[in-house]
PDB file of N, CA and C in Angstrom:
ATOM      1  N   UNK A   1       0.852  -1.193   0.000  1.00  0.00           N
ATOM      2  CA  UNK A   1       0.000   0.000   0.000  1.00  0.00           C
ATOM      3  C   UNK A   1       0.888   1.244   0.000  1.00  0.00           C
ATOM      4  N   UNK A   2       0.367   2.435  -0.597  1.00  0.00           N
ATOM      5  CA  UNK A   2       1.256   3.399  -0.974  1.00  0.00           C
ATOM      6  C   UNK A   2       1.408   4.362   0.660  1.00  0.00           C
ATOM      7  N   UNK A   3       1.770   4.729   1.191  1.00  0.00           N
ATOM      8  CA  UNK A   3       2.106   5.669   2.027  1.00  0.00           C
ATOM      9  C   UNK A   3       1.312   7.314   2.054  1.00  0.00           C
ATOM     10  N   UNK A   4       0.565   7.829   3.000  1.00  0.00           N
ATOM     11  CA  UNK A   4       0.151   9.067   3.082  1.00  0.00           C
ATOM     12  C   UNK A   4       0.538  10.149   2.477  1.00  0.00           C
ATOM     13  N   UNK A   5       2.160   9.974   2.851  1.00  0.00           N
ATOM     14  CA  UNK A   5       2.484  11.470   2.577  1.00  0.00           C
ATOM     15  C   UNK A   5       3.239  10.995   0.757  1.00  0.00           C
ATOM     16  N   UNK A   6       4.022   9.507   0.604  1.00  0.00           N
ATOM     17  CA  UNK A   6       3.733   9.104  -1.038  1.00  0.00           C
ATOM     18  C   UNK A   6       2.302   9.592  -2.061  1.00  0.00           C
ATOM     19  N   UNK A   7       1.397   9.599  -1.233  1.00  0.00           N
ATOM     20  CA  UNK A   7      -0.136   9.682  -1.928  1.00  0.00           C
ATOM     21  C   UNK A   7      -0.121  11.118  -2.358  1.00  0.00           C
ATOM     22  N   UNK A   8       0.263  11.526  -1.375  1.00  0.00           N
ATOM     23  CA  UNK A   8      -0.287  13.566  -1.129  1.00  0.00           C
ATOM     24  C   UNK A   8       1.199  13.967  -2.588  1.00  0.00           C
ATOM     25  N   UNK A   9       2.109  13.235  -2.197  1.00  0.00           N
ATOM     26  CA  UNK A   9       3.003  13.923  -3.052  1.00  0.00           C
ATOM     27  C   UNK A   9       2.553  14.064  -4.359  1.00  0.00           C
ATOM     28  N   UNK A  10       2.101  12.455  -4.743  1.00  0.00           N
ATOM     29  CA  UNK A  10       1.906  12.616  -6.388  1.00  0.00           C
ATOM     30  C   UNK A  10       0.807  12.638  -6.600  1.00  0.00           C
ATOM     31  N   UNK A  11      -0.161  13.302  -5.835  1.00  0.00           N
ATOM     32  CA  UNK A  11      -1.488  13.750  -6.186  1.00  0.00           C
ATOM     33  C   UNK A  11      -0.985  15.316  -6.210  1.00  0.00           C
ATOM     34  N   UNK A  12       0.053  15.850  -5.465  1.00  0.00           N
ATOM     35  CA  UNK A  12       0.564  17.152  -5.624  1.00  0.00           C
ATOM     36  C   UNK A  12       1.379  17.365  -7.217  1.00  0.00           C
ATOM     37  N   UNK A  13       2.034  16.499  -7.586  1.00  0.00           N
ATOM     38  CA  UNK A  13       1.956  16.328  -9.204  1.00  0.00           C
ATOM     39  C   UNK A  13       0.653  16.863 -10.237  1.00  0.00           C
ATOM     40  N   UNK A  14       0.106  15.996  -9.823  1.00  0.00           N
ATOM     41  CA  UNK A  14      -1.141  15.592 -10.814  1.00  0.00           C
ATOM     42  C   UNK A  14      -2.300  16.654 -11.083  1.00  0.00           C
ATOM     43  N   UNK A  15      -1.745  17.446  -9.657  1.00  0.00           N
ATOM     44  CA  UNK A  15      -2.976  18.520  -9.391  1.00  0.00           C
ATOM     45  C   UNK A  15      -2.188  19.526 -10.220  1.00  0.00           C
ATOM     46  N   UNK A  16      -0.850  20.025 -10.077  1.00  0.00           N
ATOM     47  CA  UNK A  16      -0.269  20.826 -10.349  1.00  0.00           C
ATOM     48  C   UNK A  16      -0.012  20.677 -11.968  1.00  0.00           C
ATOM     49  N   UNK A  17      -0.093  19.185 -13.030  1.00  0.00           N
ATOM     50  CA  UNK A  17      -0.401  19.126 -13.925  1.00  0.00           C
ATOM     51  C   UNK A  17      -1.467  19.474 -14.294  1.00  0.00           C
ATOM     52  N   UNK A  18      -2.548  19.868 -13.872  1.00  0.00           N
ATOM     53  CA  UNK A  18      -4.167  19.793 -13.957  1.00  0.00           C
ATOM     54  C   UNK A  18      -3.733  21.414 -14.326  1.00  0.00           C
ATOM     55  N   UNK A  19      -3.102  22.109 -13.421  1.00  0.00           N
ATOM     56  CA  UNK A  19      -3.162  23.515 -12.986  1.00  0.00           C
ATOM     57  C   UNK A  19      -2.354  23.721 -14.529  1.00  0.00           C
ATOM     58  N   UNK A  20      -1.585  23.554 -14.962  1.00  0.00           N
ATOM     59  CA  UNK A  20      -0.435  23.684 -15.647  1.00  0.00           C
ATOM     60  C   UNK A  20      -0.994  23.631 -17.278  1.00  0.00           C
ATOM     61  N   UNK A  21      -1.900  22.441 -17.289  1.00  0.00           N
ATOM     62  CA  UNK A  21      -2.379  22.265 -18.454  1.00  0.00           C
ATOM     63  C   UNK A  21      -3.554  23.036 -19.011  1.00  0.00           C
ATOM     64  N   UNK A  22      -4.363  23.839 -17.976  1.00  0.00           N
ATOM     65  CA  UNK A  22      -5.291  24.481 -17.916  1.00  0.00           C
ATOM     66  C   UNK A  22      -4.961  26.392 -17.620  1.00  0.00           C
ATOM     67  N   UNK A  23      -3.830  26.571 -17.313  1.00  0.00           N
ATOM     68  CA  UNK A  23      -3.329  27.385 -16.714  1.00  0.00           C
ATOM     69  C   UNK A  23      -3.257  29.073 -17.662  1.00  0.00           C
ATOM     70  N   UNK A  24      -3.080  28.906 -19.074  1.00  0.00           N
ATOM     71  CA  UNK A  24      -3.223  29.674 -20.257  1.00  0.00           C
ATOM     72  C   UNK A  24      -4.678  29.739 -21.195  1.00  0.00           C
ATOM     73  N   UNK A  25      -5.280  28.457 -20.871  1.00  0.00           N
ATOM     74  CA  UNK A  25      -6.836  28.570 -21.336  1.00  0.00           C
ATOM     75  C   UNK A  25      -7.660  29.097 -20.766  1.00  0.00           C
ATOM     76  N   UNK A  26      -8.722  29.520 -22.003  1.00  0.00           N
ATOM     77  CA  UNK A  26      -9.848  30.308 -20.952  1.00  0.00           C
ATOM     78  C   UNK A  26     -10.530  29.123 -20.667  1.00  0.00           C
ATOM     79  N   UNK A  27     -10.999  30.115 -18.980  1.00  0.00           N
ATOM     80  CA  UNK A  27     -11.803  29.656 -17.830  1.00  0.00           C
ATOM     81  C   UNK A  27     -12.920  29.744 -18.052  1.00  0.00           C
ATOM     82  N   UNK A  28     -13.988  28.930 -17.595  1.00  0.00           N
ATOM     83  CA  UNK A  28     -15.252  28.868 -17.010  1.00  0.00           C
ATOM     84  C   UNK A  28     -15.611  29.406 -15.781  1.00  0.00           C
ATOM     85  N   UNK A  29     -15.666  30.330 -15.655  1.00  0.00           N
ATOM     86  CA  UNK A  29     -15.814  30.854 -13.958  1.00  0.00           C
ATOM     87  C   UNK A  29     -17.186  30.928 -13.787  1.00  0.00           C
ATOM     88  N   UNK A  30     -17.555  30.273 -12.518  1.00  0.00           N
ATOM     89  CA  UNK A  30     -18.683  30.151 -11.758  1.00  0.00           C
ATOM     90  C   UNK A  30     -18.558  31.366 -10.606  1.00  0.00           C
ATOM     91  N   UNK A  31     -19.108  32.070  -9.757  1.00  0.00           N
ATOM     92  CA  UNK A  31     -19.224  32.442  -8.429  1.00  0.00           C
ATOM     93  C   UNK A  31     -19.989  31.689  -7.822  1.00  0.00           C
ATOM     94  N   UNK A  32     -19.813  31.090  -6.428  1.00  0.00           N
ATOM     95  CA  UNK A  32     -20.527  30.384  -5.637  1.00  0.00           C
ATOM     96  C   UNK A  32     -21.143  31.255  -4.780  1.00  0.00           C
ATOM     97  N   UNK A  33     -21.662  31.058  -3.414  1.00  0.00           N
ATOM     98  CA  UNK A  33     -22.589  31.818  -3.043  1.00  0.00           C
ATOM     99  C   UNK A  33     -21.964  33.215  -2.191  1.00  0.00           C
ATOM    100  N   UNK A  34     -21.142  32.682  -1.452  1.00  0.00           N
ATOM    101  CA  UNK A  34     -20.602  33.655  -1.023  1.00  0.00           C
ATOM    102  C   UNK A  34     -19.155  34.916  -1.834  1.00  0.00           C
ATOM    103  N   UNK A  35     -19.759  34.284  -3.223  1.00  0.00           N
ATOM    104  CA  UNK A  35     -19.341  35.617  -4.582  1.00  0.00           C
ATOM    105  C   UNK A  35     -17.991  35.220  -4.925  1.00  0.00           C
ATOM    106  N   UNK A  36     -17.694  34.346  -4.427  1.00  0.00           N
ATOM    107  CA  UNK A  36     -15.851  33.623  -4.627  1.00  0.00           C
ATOM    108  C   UNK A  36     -15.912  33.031  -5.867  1.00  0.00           C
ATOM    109  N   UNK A  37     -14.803  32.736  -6.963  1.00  0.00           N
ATOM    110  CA  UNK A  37     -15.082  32.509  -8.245  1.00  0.00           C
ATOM    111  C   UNK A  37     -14.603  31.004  -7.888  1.00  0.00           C
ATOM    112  N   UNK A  38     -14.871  30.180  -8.617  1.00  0.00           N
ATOM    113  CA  UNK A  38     -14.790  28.773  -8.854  1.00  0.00           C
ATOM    114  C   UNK A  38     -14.505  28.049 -10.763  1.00  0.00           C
ATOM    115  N   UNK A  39     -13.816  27.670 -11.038  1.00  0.00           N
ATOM    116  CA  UNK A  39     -13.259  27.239 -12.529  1.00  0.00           C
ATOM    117  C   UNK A  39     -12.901  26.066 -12.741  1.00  0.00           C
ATOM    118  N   UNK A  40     -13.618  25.948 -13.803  1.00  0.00           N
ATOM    119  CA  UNK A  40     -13.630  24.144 -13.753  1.00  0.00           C
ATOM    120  C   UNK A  40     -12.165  23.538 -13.655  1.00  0.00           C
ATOM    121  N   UNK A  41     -10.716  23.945 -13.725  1.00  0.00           N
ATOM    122  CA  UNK A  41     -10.066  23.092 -12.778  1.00  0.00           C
ATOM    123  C   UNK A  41      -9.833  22.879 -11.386  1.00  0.00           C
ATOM    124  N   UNK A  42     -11.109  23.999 -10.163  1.00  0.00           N
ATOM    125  CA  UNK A  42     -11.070  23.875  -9.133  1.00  0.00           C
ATOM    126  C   UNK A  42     -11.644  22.885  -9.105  1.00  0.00           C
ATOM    127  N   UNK A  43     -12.491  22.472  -9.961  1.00  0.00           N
ATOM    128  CA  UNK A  43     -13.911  21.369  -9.885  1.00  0.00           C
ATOM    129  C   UNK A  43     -12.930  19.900  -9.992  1.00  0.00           C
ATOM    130  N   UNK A  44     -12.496  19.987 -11.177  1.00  0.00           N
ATOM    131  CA  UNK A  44     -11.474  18.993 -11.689  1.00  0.00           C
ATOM    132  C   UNK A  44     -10.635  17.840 -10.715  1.00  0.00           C
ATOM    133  N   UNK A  45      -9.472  19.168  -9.884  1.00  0.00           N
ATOM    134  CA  UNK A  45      -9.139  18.759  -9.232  1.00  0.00           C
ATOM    135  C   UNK A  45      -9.430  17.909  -7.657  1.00  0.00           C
ATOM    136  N   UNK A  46     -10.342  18.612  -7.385  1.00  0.00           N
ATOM    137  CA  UNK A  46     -11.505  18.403  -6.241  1.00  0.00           C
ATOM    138  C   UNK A  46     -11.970  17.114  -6.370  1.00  0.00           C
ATOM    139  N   UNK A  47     -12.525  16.657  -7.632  1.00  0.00           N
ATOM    140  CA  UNK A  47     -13.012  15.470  -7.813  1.00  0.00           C
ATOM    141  C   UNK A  47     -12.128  14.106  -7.677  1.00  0.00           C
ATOM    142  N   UNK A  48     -11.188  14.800  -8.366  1.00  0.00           N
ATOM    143  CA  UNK A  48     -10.372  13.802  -8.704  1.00  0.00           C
ATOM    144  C   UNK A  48      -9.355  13.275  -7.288  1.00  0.00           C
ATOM    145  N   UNK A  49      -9.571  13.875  -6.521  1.00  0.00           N
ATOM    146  CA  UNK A  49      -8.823  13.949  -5.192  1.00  0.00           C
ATOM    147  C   UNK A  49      -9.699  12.959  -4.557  1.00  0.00           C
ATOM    148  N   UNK A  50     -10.788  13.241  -4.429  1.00  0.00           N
ATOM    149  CA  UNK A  50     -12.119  12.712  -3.559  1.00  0.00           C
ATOM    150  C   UNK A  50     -11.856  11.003  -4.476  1.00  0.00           C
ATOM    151  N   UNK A  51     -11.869  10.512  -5.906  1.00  0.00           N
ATOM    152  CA  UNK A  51     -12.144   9.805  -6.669  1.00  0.00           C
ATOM    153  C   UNK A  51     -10.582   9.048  -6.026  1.00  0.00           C
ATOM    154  N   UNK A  52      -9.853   9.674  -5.840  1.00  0.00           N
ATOM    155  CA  UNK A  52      -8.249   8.504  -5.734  1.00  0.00           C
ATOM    156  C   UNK A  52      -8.434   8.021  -3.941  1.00  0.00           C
ATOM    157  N   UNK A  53      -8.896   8.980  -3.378  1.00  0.00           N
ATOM    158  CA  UNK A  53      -9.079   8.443  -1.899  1.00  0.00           C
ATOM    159  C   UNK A  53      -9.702   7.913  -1.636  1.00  0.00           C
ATOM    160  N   UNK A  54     -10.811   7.807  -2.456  1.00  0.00           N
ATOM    161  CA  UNK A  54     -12.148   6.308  -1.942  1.00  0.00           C
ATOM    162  C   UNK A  54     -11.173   5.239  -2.468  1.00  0.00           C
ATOM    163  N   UNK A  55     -10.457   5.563  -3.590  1.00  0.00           N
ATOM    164  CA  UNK A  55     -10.044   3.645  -4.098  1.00  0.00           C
ATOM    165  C   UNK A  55      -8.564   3.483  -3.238  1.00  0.00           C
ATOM    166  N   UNK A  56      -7.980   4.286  -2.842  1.00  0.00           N
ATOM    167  CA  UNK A  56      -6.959   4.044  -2.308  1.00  0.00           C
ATOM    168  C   UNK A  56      -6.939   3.372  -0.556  1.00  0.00           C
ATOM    169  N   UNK A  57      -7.909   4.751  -0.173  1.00  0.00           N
ATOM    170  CA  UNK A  57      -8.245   4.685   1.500  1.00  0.00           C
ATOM    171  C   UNK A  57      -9.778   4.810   1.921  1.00  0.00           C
ATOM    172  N   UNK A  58     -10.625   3.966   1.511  1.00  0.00           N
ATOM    173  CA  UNK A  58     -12.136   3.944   1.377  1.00  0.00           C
ATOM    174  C   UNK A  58     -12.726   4.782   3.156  1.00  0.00           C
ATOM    175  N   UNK A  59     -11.698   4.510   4.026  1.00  0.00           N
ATOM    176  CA  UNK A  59     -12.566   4.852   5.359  1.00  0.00           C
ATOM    177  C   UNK A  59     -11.881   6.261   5.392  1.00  0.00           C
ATOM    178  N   UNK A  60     -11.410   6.894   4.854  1.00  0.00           N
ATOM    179  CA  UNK A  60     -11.038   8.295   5.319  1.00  0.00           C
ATOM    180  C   UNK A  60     -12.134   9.660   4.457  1.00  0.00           C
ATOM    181  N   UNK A  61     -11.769  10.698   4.833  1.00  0.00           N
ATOM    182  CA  UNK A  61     -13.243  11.662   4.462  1.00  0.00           C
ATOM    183  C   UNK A  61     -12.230  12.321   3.460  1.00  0.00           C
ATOM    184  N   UNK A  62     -12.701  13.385   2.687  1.00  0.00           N
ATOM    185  CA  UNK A  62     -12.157  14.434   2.201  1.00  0.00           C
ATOM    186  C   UNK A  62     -12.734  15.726   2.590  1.00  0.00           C
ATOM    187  N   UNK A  63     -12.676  16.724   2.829  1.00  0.00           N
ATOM    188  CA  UNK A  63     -12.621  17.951   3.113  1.00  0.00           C
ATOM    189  C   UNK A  63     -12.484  19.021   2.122  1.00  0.00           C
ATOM    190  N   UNK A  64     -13.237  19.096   0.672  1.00  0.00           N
ATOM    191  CA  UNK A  64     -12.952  19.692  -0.216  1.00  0.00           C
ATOM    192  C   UNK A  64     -13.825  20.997  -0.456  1.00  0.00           C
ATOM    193  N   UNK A  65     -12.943  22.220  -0.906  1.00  0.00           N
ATOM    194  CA  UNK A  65     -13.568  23.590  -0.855  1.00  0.00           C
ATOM    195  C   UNK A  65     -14.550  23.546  -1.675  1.00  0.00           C
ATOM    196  N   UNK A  66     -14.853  22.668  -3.034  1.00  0.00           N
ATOM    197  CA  UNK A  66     -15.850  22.818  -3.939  1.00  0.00           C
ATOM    198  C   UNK A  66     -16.601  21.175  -3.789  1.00  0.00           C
ATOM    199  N   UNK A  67     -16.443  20.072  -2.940  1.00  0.00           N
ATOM    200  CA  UNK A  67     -16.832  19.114  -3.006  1.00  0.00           C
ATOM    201  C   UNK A  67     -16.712  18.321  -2.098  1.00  0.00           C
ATOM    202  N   UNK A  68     -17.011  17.698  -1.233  1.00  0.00           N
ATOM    203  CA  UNK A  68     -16.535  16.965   0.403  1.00  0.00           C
ATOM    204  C   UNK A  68     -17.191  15.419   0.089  1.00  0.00           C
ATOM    205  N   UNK A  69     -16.060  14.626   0.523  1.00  0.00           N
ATOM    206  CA  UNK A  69     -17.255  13.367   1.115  1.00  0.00           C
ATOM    207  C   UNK A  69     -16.764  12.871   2.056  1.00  0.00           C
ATOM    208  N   UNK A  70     -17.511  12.921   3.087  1.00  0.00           N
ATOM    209  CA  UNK A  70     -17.349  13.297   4.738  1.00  0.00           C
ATOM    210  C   UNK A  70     -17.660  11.781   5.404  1.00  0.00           C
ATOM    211  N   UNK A  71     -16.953  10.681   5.700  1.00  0.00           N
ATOM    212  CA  UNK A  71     -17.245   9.781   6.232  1.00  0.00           C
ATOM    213  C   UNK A  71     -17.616   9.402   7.866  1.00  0.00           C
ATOM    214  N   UNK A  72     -18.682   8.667   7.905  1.00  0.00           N
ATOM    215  CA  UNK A  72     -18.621   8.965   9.601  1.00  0.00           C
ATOM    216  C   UNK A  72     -17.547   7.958  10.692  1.00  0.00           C
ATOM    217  N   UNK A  73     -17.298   8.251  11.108  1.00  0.00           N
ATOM    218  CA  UNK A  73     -16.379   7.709  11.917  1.00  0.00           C
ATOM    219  C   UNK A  73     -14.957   7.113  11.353  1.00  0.00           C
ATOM    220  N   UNK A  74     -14.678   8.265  10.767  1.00  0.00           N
ATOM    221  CA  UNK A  74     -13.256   8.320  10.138  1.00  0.00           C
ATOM    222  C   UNK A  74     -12.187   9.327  10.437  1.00  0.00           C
ATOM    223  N   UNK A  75     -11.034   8.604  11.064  1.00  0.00           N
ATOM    224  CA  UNK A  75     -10.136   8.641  11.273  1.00  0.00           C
ATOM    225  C   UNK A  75      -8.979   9.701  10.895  1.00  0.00           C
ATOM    226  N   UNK A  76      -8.999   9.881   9.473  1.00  0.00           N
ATOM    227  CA  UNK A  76      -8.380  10.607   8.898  1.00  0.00           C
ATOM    228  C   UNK A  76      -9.486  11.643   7.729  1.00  0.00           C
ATOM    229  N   UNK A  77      -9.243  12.625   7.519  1.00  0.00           N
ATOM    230  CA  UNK A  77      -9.662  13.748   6.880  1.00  0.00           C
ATOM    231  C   UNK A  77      -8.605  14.091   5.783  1.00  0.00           C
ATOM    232  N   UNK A  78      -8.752  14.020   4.948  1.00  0.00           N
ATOM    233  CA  UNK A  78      -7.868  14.901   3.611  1.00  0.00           C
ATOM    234  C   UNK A  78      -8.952  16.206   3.460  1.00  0.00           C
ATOM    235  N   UNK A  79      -7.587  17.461   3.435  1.00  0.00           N
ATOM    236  CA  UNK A  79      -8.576  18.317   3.441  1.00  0.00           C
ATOM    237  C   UNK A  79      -8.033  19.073   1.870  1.00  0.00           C
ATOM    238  N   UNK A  80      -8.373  19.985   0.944  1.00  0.00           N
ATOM    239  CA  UNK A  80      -8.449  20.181  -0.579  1.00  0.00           C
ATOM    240  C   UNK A  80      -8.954  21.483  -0.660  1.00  0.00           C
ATOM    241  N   UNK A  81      -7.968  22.239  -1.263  1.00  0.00           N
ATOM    242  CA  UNK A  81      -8.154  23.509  -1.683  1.00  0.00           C
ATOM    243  C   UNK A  81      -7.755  23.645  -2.990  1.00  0.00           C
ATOM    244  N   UNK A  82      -8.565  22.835  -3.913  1.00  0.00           N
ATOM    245  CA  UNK A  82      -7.690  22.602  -5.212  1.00  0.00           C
ATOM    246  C   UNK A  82      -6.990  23.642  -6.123  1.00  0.00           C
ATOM    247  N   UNK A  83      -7.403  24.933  -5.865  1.00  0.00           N
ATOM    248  CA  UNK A  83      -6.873  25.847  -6.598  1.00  0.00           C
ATOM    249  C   UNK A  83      -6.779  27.263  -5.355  1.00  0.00           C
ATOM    250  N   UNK A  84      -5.869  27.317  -4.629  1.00  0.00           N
ATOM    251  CA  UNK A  84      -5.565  28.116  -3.702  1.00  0.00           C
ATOM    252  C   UNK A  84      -4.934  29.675  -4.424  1.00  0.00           C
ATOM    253  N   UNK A  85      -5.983  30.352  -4.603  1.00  0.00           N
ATOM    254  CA  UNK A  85      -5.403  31.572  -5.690  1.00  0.00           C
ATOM    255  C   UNK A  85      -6.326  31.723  -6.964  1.00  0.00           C
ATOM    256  N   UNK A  86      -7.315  31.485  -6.702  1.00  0.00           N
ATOM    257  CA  UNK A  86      -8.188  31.375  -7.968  1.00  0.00           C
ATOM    258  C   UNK A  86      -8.132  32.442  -8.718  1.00  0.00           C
ATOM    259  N   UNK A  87      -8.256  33.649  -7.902  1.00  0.00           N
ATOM    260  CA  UNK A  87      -8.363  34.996  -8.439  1.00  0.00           C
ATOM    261  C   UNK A  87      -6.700  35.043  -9.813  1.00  0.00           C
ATOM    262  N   UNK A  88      -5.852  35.052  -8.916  1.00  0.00           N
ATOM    263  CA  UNK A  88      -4.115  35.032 -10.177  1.00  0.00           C
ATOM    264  C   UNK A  88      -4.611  33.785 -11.306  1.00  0.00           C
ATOM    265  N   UNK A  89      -4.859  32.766 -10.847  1.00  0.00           N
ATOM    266  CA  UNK A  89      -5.145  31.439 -11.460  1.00  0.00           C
ATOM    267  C   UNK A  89      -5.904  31.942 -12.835  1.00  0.00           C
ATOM    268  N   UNK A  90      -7.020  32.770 -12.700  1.00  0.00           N
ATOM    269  CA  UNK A  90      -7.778  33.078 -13.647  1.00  0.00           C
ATOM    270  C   UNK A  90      -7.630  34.251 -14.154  1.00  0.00           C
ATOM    271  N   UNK A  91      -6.714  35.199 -14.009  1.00  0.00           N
ATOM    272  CA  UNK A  91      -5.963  36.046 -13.946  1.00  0.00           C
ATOM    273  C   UNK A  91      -4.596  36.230 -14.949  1.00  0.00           C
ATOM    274  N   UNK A  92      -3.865  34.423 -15.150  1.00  0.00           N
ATOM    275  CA  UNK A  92      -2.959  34.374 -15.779  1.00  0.00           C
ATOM    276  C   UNK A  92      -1.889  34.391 -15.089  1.00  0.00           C
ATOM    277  N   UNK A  93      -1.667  35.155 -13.579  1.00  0.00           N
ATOM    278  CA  UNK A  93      -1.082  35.277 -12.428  1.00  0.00           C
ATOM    279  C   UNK A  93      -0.164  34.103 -11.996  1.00  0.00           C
ATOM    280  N   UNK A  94       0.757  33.868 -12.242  1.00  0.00           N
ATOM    281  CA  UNK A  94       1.120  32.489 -11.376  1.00  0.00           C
ATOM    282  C   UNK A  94       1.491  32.153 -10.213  1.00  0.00           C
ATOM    283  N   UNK A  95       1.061  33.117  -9.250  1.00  0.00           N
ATOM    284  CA  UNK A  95       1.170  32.697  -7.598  1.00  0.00           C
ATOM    285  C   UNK A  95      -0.039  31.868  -7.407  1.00  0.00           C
ATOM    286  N   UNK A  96      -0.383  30.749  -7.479  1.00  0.00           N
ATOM    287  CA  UNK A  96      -1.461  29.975  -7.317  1.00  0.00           C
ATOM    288  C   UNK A  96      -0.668  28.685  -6.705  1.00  0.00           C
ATOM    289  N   UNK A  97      -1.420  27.744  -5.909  1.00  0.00           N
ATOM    290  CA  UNK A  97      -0.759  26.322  -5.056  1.00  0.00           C
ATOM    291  C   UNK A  97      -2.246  25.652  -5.311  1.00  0.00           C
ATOM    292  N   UNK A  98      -1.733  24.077  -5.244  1.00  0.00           N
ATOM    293  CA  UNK A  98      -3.012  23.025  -5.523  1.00  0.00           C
ATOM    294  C   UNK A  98      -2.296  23.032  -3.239  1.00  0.00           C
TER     295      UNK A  98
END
């Protein structure tokens, strides 16, 4: 079995490919409710985070800014800010972190 902080690393890859490949194209920007913008690689990544931790670590939750699946009586929490910087992100800006 792969290791926690092995997992986080190359999902820190994958996200940052997500970011990278999407990073010069135009965005889809949503505002959510409280007026914060949201773009479908916040969505992207979010999912795809939630999608590797059920098959990897089925009893742990995720904690995601655009998407959560919150298990009960679990142990561990992954928490997901898939696009930390949305505003530069969509902006063209490259101070942005997965």
């Amino acid at each position: 079995m792969i290791s926690y902080k092995d997992f986080a690393v190359e999902f820190a890859y994958k996200a940052g490919n997500i970011s990278k490949t999407n990073f010069l194209e135009a965005k889809n920007i949503e505002y959510k409710a409280d007026n914060t913008m949201v773009t479908d690689t916040d969505k992207a990544i979010n999912t795809l985070l939630i999608q590797e931790v059920q098959k990897l670590f089925p009893d742990h939750s995720i904690q995601g800014e655009e998407e959560s699946f919150i298990k009960s009586n679990s142990t561990f929490t992954w928490i997901c800010d898939p696009v930390d910087g949305t505003h530069p992100f969509v902006n063209t800006i490259p101070v942005f972190t997965f």
